[in-house]
Protein backbone atom coordinates (compact mmCIF):
# COMPACT_ATOMS: atom_id res chain seq x y z
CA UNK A 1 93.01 120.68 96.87
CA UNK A 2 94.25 117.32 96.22
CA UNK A 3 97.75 115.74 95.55
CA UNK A 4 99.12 114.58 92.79
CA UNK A 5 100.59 111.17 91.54
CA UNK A 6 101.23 108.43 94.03
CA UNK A 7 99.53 110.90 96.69
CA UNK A 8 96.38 111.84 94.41
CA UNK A 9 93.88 110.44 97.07
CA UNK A 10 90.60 111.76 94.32
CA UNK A 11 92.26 109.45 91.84
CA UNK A 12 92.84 106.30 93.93
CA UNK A 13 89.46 106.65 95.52
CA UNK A 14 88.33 107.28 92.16
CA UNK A 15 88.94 104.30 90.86
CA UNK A 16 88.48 101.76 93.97
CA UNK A 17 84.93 103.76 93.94
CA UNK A 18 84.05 102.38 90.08
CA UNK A 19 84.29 98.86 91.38
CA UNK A 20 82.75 99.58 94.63
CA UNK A 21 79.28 101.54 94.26
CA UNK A 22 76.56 98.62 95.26
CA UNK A 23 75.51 99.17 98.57
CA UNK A 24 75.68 96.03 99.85
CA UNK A 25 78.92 95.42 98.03
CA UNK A 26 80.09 98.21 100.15
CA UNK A 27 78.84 96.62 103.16
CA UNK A 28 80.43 93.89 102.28
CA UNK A 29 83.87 95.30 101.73
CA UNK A 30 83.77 97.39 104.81
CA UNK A 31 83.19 94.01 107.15
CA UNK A 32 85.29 92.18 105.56
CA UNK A 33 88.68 94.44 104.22
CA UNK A 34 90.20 94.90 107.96
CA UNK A 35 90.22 91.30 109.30
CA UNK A 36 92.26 90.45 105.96
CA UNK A 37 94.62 92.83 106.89
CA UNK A 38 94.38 91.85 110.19
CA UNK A 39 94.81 88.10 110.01
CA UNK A 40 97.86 88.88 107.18
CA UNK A 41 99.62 90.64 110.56
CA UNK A 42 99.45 87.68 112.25
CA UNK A 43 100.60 85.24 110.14
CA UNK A 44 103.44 88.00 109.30
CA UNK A 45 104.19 87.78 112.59
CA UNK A 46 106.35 84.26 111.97
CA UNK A 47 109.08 85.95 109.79
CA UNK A 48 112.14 86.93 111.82
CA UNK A 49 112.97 89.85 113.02
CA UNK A 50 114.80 92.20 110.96
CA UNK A 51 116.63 94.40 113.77
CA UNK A 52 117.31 92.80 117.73
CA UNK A 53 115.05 94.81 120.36
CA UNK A 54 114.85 93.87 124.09
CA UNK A 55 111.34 94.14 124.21
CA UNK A 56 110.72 91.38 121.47
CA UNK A 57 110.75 88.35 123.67
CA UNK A 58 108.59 89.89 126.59
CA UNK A 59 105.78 91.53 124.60
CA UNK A 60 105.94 89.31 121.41
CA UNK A 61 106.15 92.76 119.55
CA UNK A 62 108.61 91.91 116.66
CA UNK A 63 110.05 94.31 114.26
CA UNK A 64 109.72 92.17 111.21
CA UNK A 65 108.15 92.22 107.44
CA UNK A 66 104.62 92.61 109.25
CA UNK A 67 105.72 95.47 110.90
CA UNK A 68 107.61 96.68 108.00
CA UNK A 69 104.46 96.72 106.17
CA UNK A 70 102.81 98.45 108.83
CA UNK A 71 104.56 101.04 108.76
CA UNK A 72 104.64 101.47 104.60
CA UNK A 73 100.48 101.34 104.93
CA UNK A 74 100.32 103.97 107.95
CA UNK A 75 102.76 106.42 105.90
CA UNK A 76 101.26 105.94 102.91
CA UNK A 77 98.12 106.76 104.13
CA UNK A 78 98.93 109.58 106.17
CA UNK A 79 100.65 111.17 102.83
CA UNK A 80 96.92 110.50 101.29
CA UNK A 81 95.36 112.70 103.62
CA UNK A 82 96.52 114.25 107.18
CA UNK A 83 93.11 113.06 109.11
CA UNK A 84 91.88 110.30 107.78
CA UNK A 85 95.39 108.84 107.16
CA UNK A 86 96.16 109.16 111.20
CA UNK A 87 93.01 107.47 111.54
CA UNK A 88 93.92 104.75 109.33
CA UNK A 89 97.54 104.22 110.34
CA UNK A 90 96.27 104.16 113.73
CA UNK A 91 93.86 101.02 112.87
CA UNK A 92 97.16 99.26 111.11
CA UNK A 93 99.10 99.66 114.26
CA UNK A 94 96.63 98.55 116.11
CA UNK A 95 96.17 95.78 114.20
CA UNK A 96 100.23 94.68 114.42
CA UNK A 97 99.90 94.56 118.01
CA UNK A 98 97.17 92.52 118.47
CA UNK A 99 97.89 90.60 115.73
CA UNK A 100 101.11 90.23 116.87
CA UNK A 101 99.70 88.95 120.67
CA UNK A 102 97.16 86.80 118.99
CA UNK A 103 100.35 85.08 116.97
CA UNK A 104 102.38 84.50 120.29
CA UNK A 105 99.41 82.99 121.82
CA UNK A 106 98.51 80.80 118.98
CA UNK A 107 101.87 79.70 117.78
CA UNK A 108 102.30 79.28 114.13
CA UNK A 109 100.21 75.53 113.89
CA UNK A 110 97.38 77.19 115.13
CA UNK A 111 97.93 80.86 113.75
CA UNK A 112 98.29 79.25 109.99
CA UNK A 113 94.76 77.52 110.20
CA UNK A 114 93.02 80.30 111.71
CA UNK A 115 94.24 82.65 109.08
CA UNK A 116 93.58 80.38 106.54
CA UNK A 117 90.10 79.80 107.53
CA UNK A 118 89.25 84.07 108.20
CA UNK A 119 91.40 84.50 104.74
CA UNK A 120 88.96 81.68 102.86
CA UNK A 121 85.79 83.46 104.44
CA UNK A 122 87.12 86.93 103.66
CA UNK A 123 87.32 86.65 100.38
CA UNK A 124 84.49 84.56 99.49
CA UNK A 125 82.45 87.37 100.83
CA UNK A 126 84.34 89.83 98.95
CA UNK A 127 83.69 87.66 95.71
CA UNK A 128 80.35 87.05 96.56
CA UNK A 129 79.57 90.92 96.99
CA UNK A 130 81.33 91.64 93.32
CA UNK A 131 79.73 88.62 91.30
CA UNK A 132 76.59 88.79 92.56
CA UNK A 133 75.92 92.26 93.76
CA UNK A 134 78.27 94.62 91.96
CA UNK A 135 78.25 92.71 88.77
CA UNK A 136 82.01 93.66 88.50
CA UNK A 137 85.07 91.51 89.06
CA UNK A 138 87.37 92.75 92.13
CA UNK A 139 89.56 96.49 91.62
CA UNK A 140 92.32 93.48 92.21
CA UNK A 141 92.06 92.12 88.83
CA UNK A 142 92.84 95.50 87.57
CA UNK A 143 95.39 96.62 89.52
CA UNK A 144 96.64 94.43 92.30
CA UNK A 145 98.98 96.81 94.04
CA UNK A 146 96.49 99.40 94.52
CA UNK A 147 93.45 97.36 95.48
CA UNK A 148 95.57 95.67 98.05
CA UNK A 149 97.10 99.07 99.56
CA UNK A 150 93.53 100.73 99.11
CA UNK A 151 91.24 98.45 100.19
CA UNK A 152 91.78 99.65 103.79
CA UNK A 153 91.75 103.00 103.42
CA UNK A 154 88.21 102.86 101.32
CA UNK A 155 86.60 101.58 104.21
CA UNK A 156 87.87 104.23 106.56
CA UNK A 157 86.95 106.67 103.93
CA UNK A 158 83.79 105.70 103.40
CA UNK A 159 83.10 104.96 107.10
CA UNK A 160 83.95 108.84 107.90
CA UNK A 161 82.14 110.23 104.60
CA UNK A 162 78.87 108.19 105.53
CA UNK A 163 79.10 108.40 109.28
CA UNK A 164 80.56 111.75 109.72
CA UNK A 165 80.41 113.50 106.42
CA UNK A 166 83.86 113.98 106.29
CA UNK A 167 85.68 114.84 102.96
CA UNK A 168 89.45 115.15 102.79
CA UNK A 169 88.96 118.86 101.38
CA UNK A 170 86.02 120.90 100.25
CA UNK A 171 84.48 118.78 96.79
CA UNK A 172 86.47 116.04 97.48
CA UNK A 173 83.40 113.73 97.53
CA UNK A 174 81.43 115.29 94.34
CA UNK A 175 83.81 115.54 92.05
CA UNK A 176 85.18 111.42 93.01
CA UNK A 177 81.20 110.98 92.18
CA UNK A 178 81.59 112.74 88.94
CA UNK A 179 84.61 110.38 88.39
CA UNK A 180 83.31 106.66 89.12
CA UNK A 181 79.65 107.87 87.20
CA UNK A 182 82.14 108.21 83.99
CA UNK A 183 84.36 105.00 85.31
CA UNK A 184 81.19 103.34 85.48
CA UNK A 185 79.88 104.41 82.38
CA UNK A 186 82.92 103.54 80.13
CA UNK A 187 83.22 100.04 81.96
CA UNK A 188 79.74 99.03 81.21
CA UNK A 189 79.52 100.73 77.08
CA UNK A 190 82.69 98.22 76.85
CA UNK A 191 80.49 95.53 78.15
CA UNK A 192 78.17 96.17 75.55
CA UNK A 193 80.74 95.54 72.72
């Protein structure tokens, strides 16, 4: 069964699911969600470090606000759900390291305009897939704190349920159906109006 509150996974997914049930939109999302996370890591990597470690200087791996949020996504997610969550806060650790290399190598004057340009292209296909395939501006609009915090853990989600048919617990995937048909339904009878 699920969780409740901040942890109900069947009501975040839910509601990310109303604004994300085109196909292609979906496609969309799921090439396009990581590398924003990704390329916000590296750009993260510039703010100082909030603790000294000896390993900092060698490796380039800082503990700083990019890590800091690292760690907030993978615990969050784990708290969602045990095995898709390790899964996911896996992927965000991964991404701080490499993101963190990348950043070293670059150095900030080139770091800055290649996240600028993979941020631009990011989400002009994420626009592109609501206006002109959903038909449904961004979960973001709505709620920005979720859709930034969920956006990464769809994809997994929906990578594992279409891949694998994985669901978090028995019904899991039905019953979020039932939900975002009735999401769906009340957003687009308030269209008509």
């Amino acid at each position: 069964m699920g969780k409740i509150g901040l942890f109900d996974l069947e009501k975040h997914f839910s509601f990310y699911g109303a604004y994300h049930s085109n196909p292609i939109n979906i496609l969309i999302h799921t090439i396009f969600v990581w590398p924003l996370l990704f390329t916000a890591l590296v750009i993260l990597y510039f703010t100082p470090a909030l603790i000294e470690c000896p390993f900092q200087c060698k490796i380039g791996l800082i503990p700083n606000i990019g890590f800091v949020f690292t760690l907030i996504y993978a615990g969050f997610y784990i708290c969602l759900d045990r095995k898709a969550g390790t899964l996911a806060a896996f992927l965000c650790l991964v991404c701080w390291v490499f993101g963190s290399l990348l950043a070293k190598n670059l150095g900030f004057s080139l770091a800055w305009k290649v996240v600028l340009a993979a941020q631009i292209i990011c989400w002009t296909g994420q626009f592109i897939g609501h206006g002109v395939f959903e038909r449904r501006a961004p979960a973001l609009l709505d709620n920005l704190l979720q859709a930034f915090v969920m956006a990464p853990f769809f994809v997994v989600l929906e990578v594992l349920q279409m891949g694998f048919g994985y669901e978090p617990y028995p019904g899991f995937h039905a019953r979020v159906k039932d939900n975002i048909d009735a999401e769906i339904k009340i957003y687009k009878e308030k269209k008509k109006m």
